[in-house]
C-alpha atoms as a PDB file:
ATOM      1  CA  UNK A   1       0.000   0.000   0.000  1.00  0.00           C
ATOM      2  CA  UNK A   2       1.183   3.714  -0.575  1.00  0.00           C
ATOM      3  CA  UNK A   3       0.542   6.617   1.797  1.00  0.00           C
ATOM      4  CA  UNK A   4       1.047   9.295  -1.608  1.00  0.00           C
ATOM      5  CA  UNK A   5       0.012  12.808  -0.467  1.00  0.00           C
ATOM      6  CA  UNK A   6      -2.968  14.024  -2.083  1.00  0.00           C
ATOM      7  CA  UNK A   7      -2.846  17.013  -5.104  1.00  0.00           C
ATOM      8  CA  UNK A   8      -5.085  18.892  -3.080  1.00  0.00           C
ATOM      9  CA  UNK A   9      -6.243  19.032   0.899  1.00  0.00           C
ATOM     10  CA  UNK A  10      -9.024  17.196   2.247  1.00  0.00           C
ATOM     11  CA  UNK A  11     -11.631  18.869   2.327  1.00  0.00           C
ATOM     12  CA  UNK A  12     -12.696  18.845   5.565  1.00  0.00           C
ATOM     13  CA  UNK A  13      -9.317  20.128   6.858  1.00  0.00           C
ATOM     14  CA  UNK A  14     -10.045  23.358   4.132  1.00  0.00           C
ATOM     15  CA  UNK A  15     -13.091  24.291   5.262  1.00  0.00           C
ATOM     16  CA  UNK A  16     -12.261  23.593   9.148  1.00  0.00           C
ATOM     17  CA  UNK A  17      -8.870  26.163   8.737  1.00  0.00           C
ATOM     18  CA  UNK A  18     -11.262  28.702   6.645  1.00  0.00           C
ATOM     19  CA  UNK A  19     -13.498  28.545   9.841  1.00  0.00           C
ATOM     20  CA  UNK A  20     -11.269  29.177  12.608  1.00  0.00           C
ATOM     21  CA  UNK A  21      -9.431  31.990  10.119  1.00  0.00           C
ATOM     22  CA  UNK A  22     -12.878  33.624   9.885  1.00  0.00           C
ATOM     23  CA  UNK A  23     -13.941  33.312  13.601  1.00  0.00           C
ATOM     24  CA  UNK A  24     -10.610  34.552  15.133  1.00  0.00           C
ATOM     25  CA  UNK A  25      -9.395  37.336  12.659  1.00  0.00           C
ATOM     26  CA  UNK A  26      -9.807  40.665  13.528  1.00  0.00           C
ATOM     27  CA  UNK A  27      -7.780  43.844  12.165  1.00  0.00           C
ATOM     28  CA  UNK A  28      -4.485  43.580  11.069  1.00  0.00           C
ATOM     29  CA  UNK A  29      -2.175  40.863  10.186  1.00  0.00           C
ATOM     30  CA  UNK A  30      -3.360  36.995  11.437  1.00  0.00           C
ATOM     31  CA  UNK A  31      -0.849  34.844  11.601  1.00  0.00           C
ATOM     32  CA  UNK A  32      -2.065  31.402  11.222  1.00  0.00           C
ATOM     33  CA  UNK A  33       0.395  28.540  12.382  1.00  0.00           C
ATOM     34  CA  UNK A  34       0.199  25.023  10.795  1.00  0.00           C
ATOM     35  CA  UNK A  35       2.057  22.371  12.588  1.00  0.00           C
ATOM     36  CA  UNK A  36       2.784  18.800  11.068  1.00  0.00           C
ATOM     37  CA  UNK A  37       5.024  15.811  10.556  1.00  0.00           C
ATOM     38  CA  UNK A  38       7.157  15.432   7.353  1.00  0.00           C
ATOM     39  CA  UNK A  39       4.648  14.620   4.596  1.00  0.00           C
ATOM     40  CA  UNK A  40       1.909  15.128   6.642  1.00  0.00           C
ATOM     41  CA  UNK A  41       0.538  17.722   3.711  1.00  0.00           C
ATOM     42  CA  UNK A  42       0.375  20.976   5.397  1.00  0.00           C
ATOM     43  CA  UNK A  43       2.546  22.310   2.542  1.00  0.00           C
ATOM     44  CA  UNK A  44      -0.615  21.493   0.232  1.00  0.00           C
ATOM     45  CA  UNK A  45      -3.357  23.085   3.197  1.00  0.00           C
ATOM     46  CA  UNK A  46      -1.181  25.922   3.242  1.00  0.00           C
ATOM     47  CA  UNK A  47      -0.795  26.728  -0.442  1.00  0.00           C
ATOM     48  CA  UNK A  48      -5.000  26.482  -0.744  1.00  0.00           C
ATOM     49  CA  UNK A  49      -5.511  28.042   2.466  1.00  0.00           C
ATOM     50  CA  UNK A  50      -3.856  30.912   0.191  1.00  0.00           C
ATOM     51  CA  UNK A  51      -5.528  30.223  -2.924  1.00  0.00           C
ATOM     52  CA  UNK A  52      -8.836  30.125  -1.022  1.00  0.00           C
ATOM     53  CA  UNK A  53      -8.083  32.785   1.539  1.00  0.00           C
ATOM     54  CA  UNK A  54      -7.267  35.074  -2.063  1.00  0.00           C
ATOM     55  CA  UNK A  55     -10.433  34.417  -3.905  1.00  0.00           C
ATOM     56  CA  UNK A  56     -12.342  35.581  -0.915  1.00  0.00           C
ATOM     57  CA  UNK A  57     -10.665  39.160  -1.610  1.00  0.00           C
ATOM     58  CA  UNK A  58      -7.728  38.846   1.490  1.00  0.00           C
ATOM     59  CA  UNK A  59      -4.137  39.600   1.009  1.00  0.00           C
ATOM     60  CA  UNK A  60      -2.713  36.437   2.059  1.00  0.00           C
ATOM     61  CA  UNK A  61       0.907  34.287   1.650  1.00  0.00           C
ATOM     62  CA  UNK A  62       2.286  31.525   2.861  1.00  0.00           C
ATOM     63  CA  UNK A  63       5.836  30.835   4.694  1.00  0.00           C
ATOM     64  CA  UNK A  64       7.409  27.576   6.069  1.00  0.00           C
ATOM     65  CA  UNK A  65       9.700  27.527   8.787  1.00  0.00           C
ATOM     66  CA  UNK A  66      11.949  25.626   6.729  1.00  0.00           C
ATOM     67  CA  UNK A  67      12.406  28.965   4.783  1.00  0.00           C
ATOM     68  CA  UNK A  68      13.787  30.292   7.934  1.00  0.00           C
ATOM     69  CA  UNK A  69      16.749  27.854   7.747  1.00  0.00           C
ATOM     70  CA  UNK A  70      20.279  29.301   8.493  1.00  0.00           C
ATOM     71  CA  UNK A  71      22.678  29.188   5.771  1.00  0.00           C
ATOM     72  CA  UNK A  72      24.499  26.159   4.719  1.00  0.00           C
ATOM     73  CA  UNK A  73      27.855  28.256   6.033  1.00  0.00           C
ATOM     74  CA  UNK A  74      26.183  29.321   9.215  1.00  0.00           C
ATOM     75  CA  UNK A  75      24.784  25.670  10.199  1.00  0.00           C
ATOM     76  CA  UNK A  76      28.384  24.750   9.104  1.00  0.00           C
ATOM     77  CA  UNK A  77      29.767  27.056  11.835  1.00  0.00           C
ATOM     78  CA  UNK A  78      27.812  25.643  14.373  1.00  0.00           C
ATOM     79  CA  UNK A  79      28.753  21.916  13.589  1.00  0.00           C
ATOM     80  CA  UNK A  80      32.241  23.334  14.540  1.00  0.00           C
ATOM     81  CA  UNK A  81      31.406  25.214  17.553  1.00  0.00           C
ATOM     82  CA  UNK A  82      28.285  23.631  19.192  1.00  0.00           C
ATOM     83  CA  UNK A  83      27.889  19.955  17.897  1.00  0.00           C
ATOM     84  CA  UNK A  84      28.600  18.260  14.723  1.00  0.00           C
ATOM     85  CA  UNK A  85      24.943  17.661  14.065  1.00  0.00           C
ATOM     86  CA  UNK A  86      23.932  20.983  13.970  1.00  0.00           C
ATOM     87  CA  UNK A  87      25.394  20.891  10.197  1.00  0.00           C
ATOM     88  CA  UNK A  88      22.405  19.396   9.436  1.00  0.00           C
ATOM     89  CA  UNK A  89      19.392  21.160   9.244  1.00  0.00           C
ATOM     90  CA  UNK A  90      16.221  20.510  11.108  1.00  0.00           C
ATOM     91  CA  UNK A  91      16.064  20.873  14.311  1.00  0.00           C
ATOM     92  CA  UNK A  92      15.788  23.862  16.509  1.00  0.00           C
ATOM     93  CA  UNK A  93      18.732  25.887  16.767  1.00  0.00           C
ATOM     94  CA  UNK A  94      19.332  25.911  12.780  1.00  0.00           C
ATOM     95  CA  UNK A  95      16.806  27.907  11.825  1.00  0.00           C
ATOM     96  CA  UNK A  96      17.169  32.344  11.720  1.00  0.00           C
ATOM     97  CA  UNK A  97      14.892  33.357  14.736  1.00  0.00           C
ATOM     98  CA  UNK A  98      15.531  36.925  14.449  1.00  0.00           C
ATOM     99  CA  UNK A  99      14.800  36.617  10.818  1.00  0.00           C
ATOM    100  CA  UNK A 100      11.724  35.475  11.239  1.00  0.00           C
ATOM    101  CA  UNK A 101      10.371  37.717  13.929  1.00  0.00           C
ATOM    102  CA  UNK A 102      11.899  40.724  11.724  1.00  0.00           C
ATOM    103  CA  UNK A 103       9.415  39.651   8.985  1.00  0.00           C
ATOM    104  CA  UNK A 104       6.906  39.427  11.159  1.00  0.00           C
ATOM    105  CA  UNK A 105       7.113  42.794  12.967  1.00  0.00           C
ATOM    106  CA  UNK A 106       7.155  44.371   9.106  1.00  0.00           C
ATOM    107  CA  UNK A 107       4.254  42.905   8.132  1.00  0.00           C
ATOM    108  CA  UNK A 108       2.467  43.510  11.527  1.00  0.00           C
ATOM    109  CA  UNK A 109       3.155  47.294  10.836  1.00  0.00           C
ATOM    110  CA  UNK A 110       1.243  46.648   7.447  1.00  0.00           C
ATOM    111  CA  UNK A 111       4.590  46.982   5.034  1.00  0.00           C
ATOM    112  CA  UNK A 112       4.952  45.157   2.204  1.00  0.00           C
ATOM    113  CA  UNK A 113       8.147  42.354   2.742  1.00  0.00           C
ATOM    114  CA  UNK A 114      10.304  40.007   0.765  1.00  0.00           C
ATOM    115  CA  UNK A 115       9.688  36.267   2.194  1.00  0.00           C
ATOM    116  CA  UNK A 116      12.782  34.409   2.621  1.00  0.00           C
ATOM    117  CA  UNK A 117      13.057  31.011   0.487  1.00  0.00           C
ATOM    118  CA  UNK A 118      15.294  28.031   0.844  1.00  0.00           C
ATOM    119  CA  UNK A 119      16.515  25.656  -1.219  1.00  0.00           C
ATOM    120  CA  UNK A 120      16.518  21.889   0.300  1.00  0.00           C
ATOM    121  CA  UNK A 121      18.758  20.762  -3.030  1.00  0.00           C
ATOM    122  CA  UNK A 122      21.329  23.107  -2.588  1.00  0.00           C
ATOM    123  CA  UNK A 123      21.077  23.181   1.554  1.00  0.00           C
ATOM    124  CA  UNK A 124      21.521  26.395   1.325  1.00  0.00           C
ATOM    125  CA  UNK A 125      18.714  30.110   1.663  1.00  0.00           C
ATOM    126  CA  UNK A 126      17.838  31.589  -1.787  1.00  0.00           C
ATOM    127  CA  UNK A 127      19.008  35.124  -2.515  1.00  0.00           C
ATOM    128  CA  UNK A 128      17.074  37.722  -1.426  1.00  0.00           C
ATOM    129  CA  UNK A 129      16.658  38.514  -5.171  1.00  0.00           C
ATOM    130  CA  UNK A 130      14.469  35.118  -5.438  1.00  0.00           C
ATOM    131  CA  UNK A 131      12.295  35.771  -2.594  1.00  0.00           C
ATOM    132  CA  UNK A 132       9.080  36.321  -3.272  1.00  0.00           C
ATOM    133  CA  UNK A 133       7.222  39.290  -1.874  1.00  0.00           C
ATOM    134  CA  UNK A 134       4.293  40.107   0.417  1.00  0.00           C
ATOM    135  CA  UNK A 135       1.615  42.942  -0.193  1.00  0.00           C
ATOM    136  CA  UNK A 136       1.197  45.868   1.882  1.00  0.00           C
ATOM    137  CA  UNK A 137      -1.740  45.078   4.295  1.00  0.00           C
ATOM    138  CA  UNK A 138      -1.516  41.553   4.142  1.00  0.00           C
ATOM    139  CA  UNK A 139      -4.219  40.327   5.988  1.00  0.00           C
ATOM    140  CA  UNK A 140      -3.384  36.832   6.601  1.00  0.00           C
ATOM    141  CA  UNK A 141      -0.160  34.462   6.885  1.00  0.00           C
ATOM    142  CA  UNK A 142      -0.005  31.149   6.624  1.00  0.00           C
ATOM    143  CA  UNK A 143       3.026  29.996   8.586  1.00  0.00           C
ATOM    144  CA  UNK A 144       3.254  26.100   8.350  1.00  0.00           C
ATOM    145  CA  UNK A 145       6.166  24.005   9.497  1.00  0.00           C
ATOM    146  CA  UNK A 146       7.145  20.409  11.211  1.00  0.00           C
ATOM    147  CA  UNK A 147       7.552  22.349  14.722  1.00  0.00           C
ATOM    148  CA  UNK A 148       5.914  25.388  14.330  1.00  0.00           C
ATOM    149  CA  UNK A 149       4.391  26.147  18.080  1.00  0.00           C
ATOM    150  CA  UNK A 150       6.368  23.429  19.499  1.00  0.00           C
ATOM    151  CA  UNK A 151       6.787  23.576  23.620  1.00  0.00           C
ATOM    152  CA  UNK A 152      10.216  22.225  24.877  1.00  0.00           C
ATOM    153  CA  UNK A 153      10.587  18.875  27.021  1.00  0.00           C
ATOM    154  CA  UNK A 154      11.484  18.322  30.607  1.00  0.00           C
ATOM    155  CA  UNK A 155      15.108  18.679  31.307  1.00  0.00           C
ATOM    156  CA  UNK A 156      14.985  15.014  32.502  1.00  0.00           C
ATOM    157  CA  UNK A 157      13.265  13.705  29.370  1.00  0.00           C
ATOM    158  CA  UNK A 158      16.452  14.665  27.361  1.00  0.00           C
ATOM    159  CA  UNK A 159      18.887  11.819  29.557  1.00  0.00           C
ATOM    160  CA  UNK A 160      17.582   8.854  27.678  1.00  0.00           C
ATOM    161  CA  UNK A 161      18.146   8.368  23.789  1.00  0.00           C
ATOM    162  CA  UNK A 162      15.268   8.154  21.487  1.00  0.00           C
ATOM    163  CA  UNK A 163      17.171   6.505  18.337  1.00  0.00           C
ATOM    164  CA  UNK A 164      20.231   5.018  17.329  1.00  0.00           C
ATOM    165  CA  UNK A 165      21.450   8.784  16.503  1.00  0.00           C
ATOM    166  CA  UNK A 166      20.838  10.145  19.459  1.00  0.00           C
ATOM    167  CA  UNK A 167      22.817   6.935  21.060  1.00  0.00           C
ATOM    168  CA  UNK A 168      25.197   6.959  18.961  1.00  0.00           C
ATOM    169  CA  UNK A 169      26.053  10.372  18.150  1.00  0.00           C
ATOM    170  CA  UNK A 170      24.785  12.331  20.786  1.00  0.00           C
ATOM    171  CA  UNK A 171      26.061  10.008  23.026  1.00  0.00           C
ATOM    172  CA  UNK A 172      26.402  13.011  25.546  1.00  0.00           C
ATOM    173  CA  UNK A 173      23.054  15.097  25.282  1.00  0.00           C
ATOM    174  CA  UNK A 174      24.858  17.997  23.948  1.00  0.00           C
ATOM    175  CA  UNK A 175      22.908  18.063  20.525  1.00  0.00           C
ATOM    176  CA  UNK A 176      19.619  17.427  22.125  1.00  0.00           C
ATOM    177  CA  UNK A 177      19.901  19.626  24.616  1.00  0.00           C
ATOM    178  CA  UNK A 178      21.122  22.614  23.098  1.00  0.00           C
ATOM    179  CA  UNK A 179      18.319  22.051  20.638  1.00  0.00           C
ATOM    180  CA  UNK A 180      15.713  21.972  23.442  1.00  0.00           C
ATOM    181  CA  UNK A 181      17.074  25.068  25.024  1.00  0.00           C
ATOM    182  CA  UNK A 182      16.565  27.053  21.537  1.00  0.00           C
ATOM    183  CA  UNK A 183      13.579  25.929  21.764  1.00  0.00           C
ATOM    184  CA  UNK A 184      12.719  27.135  24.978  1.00  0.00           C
ATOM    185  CA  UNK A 185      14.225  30.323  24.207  1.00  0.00           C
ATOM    186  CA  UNK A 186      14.043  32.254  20.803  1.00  0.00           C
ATOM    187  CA  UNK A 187      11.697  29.713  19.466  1.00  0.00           C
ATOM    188  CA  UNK A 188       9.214  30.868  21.966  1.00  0.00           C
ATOM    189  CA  UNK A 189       9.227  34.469  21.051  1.00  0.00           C
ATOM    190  CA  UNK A 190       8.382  33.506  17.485  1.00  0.00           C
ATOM    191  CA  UNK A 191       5.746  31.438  18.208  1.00  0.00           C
ATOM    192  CA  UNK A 192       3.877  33.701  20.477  1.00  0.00           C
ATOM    193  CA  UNK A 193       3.184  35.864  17.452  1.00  0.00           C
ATOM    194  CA  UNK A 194       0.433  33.148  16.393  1.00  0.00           C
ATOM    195  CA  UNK A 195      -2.736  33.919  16.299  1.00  0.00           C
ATOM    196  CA  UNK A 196      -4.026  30.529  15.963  1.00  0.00           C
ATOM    197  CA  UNK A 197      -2.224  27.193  15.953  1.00  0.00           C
ATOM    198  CA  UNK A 198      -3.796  23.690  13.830  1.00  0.00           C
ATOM    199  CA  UNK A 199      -1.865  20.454  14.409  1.00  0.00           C
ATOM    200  CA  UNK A 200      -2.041  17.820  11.544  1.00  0.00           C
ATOM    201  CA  UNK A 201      -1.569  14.866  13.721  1.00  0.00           C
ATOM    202  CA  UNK A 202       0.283  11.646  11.884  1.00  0.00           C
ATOM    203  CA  UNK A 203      -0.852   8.481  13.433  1.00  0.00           C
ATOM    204  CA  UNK A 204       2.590   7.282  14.648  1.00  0.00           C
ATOM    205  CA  UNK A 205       5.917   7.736  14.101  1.00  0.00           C
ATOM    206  CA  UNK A 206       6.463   4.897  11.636  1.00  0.00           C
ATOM    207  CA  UNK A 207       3.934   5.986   9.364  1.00  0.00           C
ATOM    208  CA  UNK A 208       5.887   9.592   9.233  1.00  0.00           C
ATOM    209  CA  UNK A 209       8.998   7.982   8.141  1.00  0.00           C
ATOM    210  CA  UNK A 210       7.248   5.926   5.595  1.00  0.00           C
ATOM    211  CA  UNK A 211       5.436   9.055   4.347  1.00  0.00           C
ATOM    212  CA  UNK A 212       9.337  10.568   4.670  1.00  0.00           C
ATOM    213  CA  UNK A 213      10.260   7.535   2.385  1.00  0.00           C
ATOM    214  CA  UNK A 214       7.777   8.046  -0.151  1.00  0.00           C
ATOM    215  CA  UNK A 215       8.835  11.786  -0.810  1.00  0.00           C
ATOM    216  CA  UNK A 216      11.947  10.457  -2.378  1.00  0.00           C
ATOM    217  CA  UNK A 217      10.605   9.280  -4.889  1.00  0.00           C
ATOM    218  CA  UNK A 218       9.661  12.177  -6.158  1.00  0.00           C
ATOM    219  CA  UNK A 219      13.217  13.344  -6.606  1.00  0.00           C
ATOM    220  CA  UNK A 220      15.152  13.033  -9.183  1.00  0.00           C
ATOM    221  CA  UNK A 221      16.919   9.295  -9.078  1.00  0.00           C
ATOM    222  CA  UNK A 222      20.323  10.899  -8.284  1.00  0.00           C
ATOM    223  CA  UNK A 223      19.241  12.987  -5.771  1.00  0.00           C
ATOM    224  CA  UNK A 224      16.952  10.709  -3.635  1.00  0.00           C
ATOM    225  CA  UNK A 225      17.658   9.037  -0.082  1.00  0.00           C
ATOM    226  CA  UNK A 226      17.655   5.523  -0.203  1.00  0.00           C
ATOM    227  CA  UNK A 227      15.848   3.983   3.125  1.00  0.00           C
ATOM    228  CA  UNK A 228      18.942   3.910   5.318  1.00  0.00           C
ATOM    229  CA  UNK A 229      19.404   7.350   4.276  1.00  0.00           C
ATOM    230  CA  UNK A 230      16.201   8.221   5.046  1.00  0.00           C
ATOM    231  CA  UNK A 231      16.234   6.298   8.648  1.00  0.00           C
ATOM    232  CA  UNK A 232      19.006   8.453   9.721  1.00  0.00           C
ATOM    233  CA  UNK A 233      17.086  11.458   8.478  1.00  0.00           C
ATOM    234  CA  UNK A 234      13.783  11.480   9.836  1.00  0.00           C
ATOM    235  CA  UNK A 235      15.984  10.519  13.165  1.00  0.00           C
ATOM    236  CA  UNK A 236      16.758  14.335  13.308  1.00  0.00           C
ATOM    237  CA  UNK A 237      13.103  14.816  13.819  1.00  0.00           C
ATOM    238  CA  UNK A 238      11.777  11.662  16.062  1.00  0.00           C
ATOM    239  CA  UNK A 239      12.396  13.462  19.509  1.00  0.00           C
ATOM    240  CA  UNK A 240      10.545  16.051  18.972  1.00  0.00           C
ATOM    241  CA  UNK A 241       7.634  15.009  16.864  1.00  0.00           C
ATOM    242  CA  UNK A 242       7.266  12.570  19.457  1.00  0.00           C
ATOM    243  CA  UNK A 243       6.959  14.827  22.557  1.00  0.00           C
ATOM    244  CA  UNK A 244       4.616  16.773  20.094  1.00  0.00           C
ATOM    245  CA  UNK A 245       2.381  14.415  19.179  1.00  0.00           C
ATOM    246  CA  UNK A 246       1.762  13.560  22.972  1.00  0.00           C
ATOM    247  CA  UNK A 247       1.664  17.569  24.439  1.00  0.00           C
ATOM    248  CA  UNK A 248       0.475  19.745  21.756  1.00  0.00           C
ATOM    249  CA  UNK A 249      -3.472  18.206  20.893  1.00  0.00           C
ATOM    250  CA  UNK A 250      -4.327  19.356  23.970  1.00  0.00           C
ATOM    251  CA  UNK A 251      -3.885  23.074  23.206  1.00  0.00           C
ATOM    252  CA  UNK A 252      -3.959  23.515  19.858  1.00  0.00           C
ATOM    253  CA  UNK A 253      -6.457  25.558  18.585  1.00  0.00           C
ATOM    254  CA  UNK A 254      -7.315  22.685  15.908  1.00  0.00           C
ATOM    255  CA  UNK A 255      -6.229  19.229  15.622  1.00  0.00           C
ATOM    256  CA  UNK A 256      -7.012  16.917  12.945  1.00  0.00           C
ATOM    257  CA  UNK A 257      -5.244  13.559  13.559  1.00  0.00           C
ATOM    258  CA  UNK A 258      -4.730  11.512  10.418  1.00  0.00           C
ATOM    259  CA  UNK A 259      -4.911   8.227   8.966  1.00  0.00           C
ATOM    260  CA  UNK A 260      -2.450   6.912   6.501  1.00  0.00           C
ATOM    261  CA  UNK A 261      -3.694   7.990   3.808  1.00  0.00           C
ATOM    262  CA  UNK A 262      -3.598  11.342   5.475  1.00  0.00           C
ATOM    263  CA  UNK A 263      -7.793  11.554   5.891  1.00  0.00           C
ATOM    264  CA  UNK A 264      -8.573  13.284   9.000  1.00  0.00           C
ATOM    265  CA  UNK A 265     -10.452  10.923  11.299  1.00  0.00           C
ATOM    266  CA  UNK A 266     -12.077  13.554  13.352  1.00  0.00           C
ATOM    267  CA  UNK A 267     -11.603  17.387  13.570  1.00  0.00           C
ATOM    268  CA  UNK A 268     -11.149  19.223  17.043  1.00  0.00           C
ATOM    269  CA  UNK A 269     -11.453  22.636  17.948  1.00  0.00           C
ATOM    270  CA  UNK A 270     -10.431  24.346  21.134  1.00  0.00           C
ATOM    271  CA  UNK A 271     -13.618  24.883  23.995  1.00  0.00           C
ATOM    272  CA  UNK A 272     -15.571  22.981  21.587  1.00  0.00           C
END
C-alpha cells in the first residue's frame, strides 16, 4: 500500500482552517500557524488556504519555517562550535529566529516584505533577489512548518536516547539539549506571534517515516535518499515530533489527527 500525499487538501481540513481563520481574525495581520510531521501535507493546506483565503478578496501568503533555515555556512559554523549535528538542518537551533520575527514585525506594521526562500537541493537560503514578496496590508499568513508552536521537554526527558542517533552520536546530550534550550528560548518568542495554531496529527511515528520515504521518490533518481538514508534522516526529527504528538493536541487551537492515507479521522477545535 502507498501513503502518496494528495494534489489537493481534504476537504474537511479546508473548510475547518477557513473557519477558525474567519472566527478569530480581527484587524491587522493573522498569523495562522500550521504544525505537522514530514509529509503530513500541510505544505498542500497551506498553499490552498492561500488560494482560497485570495479568492475571498484577502491579502494572504504563505511561509514555512523551513524557509527560515540558516545558511548552509552558518549551520556549518555551528557543527564546529556547538555539535557536529547541527550541520544538518532541522532541528531547533538551525533555523534564523531573528529573521523570522523581523518579517513578522514588518508585516504587523502593514509593510509590504520580501519572504525568505530556501533551497533543500542546494542546503543552502535563496538570494534575497528570489524571494518572493508580500503585499502591503496583508491580511493573513499562513506559517506552516514540522515544529511550528512546538513547547520544549522536561530537562529530565532529554537523559535517555530516542534513536540510534541520538545513542550513537549524541552520546552526551549535547545536541539534544542545546536544541531543546533554543527551543525554549528564541523559538518561543516567534511562536507567540500566532494567532491561531492547527496540528495535523500523523498516526505514529512509523507511518511519518514511511510518508518521509515516499517523498523520495519524487526526486530526481540521483538525488533521492535511499531507506537507510532516510532512517538516519527522519531521526533528526523523532524526539521532537514525538513529545509533540503527545503535548500539543491538547492546546492547539485545531487538531485533525490523520490516517495513513492522510484523511482526518475527526476534527477538534479548542472549547468545543
Amino acid at each position: 500500500m502507498t501513503f502518496r500525499p494528495p494534489v489537493a487538501p481534504d476537504p474537511a481540513l479546508l473548510d475547518a482552517a477557513l473557519a477558525l481563520i474567519r472566527e478569530r481574525r480581527g484587524a491587522g495581520l493573522f498569523i495562522f500557524g500550521l504544525c505537522g510531521a514530514q509529509g503530513s501535507g500541510k505544505s498542500t493546506l497551506a498553499r490552498a488556504l492561500v488560494a482560497a483565503l485570495t479568492a475571498r478578496g484577502k491579502r494572504a501568503a504563505a511561509l514555512s519555517l523551513d524557509d527560515l533555515y540558516l545558511t548552509h555556512a552558518e549551520r556549518a559554523g555551528l557543527g564546529r562550535s556547538v555539535h557536529p549535528l547541527f550541520a544538518t538542518r532541522g532541528v531547533p537551533g538551525t533555523h534564523d529566529i531573528p529573521l523570522g520575527l523581523a518579517l513578522f514585525d514588518a508585516l504587523a506594521r502593514g509593510e509590504p516584505a520580501a519572504l525568505p526562500r530556501f533551497s533543500n537541493a542546494a542546503d543552502d537560503r535563496l538570494p534575497p533577489a528570489e524571494w518572493p514578496h508580500a503585499p502591503a496590508g496583508l491580511e493573513v499568513l499562513v506559517f506552516e512548518g514540522w515544529c511550528v508552536g512546538a513547547r520544549p521537554q522536561d530537562e529530565a526527558a532529554l537523559a535517555v536516547p530516542v534513536n540510534d542517533l541520538e545513542r550513537m552520536e549524541d552520546a552526551d546530550a549535547r545536541w539534544r539539549t542545546h536544541a531543546n534550550t533554543c527551543l525554549g528560548g528564541p523559538y518561543q518568542r516567534l511562536f507567540a506571534r500566532l494567532d491561531a495554531l492547527m496540528l495535523l496529527a500523523a498516526p505514529s511515528f512509523a507511518v511519518i517515516a514511511r510518508w518521509r520515504l515516499e517523498q523520495e521518490q519524487d526526486l530526481a533518481p540521483g538525488a533521492r535518499m535511499d531507506a537507510a538514508a532516510v532512517a538516519r534522516f527522519v531521526g533528526f526529527y523523532e524526539r521532537l515530533t514525538r513529545h509533540m504528538l503527545a503535548e500539543m493536541p491538547a492546546r492547539a487551537d485545531l487538531v485533525a489527527p490523520l490516517d495513513e492515507m492522510r484523511r482526518p479521522v475527526t476534527l477538534t477545535q479548542a472549547g468545543r
